[in-house]
C-alpha atoms as a PDB file:
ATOM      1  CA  UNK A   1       0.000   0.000   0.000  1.00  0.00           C
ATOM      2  CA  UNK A   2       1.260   3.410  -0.725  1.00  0.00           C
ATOM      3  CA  UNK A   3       0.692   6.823   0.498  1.00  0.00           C
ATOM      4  CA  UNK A   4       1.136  10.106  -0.800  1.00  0.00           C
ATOM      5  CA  UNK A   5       3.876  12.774   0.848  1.00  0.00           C
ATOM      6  CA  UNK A   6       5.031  16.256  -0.338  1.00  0.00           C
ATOM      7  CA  UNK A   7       8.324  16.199  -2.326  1.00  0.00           C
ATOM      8  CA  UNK A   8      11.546  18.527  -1.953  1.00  0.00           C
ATOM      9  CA  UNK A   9      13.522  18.389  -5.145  1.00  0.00           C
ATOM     10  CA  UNK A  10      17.293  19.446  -3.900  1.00  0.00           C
ATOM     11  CA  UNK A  11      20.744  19.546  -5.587  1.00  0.00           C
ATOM     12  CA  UNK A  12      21.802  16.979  -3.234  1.00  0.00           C
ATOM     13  CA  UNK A  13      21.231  13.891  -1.609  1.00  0.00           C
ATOM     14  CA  UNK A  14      20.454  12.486   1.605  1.00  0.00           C
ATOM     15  CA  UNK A  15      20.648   9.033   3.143  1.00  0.00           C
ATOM     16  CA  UNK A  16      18.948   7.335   5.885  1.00  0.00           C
ATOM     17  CA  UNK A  17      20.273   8.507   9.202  1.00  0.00           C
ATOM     18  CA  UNK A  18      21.929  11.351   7.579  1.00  0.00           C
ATOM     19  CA  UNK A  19      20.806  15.130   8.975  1.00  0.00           C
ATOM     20  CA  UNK A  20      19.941  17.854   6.684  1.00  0.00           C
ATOM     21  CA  UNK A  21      19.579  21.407   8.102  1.00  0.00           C
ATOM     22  CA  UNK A  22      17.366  23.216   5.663  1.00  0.00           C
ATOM     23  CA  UNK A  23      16.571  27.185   5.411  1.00  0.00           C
ATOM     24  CA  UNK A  24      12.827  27.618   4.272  1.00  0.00           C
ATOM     25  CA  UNK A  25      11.506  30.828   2.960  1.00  0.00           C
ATOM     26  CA  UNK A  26       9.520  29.844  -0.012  1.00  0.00           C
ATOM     27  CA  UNK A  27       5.905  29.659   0.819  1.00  0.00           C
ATOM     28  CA  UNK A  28       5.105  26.022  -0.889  1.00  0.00           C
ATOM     29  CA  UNK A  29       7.784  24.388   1.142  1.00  0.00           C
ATOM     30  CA  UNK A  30       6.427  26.664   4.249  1.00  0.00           C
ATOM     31  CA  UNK A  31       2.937  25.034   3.241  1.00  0.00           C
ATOM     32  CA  UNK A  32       4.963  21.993   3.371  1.00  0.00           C
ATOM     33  CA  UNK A  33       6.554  22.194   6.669  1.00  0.00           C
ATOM     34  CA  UNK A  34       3.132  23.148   7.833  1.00  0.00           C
ATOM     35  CA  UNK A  35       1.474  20.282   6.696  1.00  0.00           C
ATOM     36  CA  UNK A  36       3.981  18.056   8.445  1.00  0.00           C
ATOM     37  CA  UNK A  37       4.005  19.216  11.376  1.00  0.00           C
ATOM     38  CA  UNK A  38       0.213  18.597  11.537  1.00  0.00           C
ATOM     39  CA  UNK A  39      -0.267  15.632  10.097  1.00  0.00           C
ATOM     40  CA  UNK A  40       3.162  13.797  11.938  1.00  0.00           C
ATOM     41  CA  UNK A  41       4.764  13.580   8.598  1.00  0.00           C
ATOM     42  CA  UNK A  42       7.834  13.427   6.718  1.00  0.00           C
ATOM     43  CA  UNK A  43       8.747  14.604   3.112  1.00  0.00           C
ATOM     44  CA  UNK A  44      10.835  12.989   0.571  1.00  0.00           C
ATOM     45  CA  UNK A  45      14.170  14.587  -0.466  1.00  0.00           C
ATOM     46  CA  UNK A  46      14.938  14.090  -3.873  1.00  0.00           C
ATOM     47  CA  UNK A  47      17.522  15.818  -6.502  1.00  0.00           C
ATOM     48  CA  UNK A  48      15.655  17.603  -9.390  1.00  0.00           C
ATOM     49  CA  UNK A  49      15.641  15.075 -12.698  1.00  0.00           C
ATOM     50  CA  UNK A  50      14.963  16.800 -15.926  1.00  0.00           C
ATOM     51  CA  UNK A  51      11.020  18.570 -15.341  1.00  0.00           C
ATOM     52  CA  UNK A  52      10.581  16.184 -12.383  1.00  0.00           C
ATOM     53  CA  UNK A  53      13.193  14.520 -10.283  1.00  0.00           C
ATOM     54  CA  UNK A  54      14.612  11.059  -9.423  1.00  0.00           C
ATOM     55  CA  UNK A  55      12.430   7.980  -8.912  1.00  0.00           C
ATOM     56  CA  UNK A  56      13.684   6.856  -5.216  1.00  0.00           C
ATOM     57  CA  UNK A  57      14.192   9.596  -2.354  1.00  0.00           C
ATOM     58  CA  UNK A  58      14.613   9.436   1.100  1.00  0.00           C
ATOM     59  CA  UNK A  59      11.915  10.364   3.748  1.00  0.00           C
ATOM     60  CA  UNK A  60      13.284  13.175   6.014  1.00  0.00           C
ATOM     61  CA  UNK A  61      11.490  13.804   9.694  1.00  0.00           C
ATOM     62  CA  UNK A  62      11.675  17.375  11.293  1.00  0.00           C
ATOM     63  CA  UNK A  63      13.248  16.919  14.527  1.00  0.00           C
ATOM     64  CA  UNK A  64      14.178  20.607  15.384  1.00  0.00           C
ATOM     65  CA  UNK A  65      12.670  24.446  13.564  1.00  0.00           C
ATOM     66  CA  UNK A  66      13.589  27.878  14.584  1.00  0.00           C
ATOM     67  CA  UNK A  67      13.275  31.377  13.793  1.00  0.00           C
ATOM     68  CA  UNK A  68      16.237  32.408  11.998  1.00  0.00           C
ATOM     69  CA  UNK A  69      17.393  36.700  12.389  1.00  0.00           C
ATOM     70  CA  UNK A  70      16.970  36.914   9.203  1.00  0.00           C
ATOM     71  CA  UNK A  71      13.015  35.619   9.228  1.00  0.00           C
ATOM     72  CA  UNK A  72      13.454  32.162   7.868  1.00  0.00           C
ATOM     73  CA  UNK A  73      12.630  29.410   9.004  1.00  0.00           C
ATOM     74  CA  UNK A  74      15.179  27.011   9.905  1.00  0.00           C
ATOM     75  CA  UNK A  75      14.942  23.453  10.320  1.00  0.00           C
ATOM     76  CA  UNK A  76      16.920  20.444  10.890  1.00  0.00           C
ATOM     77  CA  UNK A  77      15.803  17.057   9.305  1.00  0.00           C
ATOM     78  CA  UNK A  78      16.606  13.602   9.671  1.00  0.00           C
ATOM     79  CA  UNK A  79      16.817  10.677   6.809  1.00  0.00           C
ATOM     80  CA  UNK A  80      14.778   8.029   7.642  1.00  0.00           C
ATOM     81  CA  UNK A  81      14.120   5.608   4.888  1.00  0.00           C
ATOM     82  CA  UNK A  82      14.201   4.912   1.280  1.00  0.00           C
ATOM     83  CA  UNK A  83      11.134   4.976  -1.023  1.00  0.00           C
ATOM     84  CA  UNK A  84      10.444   5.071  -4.561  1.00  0.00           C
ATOM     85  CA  UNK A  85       7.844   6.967  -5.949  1.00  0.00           C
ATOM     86  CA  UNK A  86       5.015   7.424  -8.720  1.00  0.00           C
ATOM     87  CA  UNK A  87       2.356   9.628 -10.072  1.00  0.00           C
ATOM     88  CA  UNK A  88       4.360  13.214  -9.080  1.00  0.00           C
ATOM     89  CA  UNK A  89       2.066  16.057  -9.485  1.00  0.00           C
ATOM     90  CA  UNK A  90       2.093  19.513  -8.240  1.00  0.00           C
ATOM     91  CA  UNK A  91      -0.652  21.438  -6.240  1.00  0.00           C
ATOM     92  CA  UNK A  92      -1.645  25.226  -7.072  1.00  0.00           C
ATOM     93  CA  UNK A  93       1.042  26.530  -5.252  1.00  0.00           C
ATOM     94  CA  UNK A  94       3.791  24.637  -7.346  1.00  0.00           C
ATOM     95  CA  UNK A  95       4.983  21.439  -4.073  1.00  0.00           C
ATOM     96  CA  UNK A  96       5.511  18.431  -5.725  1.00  0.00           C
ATOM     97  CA  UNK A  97       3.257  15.162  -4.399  1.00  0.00           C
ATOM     98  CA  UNK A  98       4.011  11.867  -5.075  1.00  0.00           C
ATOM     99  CA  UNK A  99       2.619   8.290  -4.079  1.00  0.00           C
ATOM    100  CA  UNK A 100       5.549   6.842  -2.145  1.00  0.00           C
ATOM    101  CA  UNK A 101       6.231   2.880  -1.372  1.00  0.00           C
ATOM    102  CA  UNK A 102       8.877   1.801   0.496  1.00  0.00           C
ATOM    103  CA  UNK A 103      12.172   0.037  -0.425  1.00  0.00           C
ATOM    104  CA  UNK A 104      13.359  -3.062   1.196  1.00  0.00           C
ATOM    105  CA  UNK A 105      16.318  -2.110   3.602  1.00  0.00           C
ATOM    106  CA  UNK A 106      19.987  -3.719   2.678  1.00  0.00           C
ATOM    107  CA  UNK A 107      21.150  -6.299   4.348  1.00  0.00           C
ATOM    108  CA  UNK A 108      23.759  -4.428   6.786  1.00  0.00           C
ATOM    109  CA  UNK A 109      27.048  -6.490   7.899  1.00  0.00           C
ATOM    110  CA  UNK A 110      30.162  -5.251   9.827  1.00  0.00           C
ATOM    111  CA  UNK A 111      32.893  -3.801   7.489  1.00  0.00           C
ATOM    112  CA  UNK A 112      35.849  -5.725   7.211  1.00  0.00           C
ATOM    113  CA  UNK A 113      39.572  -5.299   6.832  1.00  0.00           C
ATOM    114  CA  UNK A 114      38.239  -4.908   3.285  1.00  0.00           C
ATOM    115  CA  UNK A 115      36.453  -2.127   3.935  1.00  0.00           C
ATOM    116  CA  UNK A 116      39.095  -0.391   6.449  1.00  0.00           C
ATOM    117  CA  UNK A 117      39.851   2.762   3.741  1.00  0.00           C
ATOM    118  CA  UNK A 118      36.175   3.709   3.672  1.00  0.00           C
ATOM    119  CA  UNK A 119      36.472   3.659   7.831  1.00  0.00           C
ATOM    120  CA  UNK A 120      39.054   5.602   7.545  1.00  0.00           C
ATOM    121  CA  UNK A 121      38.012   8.125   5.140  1.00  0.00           C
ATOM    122  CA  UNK A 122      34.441   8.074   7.039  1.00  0.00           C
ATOM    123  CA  UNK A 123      36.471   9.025  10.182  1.00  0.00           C
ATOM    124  CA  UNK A 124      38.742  11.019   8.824  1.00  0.00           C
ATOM    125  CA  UNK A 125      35.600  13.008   7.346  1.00  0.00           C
ATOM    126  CA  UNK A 126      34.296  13.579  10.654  1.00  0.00           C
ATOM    127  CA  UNK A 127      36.718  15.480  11.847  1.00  0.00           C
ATOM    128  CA  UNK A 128      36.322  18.694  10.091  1.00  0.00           C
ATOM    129  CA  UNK A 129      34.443  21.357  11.476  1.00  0.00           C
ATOM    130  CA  UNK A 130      31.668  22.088   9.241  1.00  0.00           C
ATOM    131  CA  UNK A 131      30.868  18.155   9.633  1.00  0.00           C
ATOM    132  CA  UNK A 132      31.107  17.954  13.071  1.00  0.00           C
ATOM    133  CA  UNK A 133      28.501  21.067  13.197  1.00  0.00           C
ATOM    134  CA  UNK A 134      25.978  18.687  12.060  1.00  0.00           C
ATOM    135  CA  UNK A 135      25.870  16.544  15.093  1.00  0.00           C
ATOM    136  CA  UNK A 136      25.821  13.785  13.373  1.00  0.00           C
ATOM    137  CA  UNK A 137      26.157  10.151  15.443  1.00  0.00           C
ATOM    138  CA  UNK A 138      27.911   7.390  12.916  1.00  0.00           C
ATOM    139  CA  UNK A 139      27.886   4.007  13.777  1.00  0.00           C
ATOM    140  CA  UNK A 140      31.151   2.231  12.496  1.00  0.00           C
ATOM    141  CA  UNK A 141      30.113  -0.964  13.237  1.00  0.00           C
ATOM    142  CA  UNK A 142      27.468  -0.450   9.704  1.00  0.00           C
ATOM    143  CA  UNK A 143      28.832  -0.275   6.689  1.00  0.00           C
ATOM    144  CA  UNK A 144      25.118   0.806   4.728  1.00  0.00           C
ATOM    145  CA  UNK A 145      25.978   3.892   6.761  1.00  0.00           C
ATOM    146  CA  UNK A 146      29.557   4.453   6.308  1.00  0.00           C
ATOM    147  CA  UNK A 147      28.772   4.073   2.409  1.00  0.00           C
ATOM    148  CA  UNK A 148      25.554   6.232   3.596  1.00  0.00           C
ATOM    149  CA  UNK A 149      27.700   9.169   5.217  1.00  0.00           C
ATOM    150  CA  UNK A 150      31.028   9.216   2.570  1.00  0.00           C
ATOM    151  CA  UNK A 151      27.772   9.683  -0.181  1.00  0.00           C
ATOM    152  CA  UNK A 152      26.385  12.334   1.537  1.00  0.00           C
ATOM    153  CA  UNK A 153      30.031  14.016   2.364  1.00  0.00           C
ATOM    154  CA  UNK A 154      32.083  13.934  -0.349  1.00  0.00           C
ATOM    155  CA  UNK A 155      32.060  16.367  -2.925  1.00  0.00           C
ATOM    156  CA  UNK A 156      30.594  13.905  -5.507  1.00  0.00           C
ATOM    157  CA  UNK A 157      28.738  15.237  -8.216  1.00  0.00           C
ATOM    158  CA  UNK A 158      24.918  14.794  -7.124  1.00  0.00           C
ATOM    159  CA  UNK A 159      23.988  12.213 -10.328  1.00  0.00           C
ATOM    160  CA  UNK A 160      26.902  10.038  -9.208  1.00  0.00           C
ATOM    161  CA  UNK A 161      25.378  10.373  -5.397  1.00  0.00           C
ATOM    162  CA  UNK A 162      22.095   9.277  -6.596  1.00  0.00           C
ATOM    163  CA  UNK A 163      23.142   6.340  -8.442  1.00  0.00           C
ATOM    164  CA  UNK A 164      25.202   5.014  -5.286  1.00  0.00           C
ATOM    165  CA  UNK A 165      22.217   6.006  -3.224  1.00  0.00           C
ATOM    166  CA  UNK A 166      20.355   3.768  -5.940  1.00  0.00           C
ATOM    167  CA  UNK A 167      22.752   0.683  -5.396  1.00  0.00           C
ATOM    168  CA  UNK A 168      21.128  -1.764  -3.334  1.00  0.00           C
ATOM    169  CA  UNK A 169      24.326  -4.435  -3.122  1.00  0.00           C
ATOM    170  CA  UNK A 170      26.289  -3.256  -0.646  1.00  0.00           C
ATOM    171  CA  UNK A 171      29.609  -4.779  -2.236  1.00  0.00           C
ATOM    172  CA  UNK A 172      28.709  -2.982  -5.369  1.00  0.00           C
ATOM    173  CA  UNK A 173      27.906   0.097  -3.725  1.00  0.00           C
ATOM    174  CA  UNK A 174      31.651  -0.401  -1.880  1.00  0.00           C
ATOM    175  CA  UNK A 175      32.966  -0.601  -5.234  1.00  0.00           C
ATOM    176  CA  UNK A 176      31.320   2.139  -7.077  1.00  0.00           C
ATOM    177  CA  UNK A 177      31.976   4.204  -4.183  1.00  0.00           C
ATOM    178  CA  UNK A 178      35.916   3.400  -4.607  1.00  0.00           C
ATOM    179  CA  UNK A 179      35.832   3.863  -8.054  1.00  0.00           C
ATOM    180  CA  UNK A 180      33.957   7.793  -7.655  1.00  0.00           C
ATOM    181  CA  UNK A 181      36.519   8.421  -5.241  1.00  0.00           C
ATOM    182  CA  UNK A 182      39.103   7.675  -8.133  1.00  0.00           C
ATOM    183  CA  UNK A 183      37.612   9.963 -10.606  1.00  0.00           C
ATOM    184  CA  UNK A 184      37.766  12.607  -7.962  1.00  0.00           C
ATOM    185  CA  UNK A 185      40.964  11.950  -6.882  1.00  0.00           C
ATOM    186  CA  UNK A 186      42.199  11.892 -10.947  1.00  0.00           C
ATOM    187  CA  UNK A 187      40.221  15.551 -11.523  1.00  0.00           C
ATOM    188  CA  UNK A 188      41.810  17.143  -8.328  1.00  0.00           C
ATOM    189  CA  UNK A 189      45.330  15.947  -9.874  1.00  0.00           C
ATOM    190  CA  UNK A 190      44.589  17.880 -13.116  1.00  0.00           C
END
């Protein structure tokens, strides 16, 4: 059975578990926030695709709002699970809807020695200021959310984030993750 929940098309992507502080001024996504807060919803983060965006988001919860100085609203969201969606449409004052249906979650195992650079990177990652400003708790014991966090950290390009976010083998997902890092590593040499 699905159900249907507001849509935020961003230039970026978000994973389950990962936080995403947002600044909202326009009124549809005010109308949006609104709405959720009412109704004990989430909405689905999503990068734009084309007219529309991407098939499979992530549901993101509001766990914290404020008043910002400069009138805003400010809000701090948390990814909670995967879903794909269908039937997009958008309401008189321009939010996107969609009919959402959740995606089976991975299979999660322990990284091994294997894994160890991603670890590394992950932790290495979580060091810098502007990351550790986002509060975020990782659990290194996962690896669907060290692959989760290095997707949502690293200065991929956001179609290359949303076809790892897309991967649903985690060994794939390892090794398309290795082989992004790669072509990043390759550019930044140029």
């Amino acid at each position: 059975m699905s159900e249907r929940l507001p849509v935020f098309p961003l230039g970026l992507v978000i994973a389950p578990g990962g936080v995403l502080p947002l600044r909202i001024f326009e009124p549809r996504y005010l109308k949006m926030v609104k709405w959720c807060m009412t109704e004990g919803q989430g909405f689905i983060v999503v990068p734009p695709d084309g007219d529309g965006f991407a098939p499979l988001g992530t549901l993101c919860r509001i766990v914290d709002f404020d008043q910002l100085p400069d009138g805003c609203l400010g809000l701090t969201a948390h990814g909670d699970s995967q879903y794909s969606m269908s039937n997009p449409s958008k309401d008189e004052d321009g939010l996107w809807w969609a009919d959402i249906e959740a995606i089976e979650t991975e299979a999660d195992i322990e990284p091994q020695e294997s894994e160890a650079d991603l670890v590394n990177l992950l932790a290495s990652l979580m060091q810098h200021p502007a990351v550790q400003e986002l509060e975020m708790e990782v659990d290194y014991e996962s690896l669907s959310e060290v692959t989760w966090r290095l997707i949502e950290l690293l200065p991929f390009e956001v179609y290359i984030k949303q076809s790892l976010i897309e991967t649903r083998d985690l060994g794939s997902r390892c090794d398309q993750l290795r082989e992004a890092l790669k072509a990043l590593q390759s550019e930044s040499d140029r």
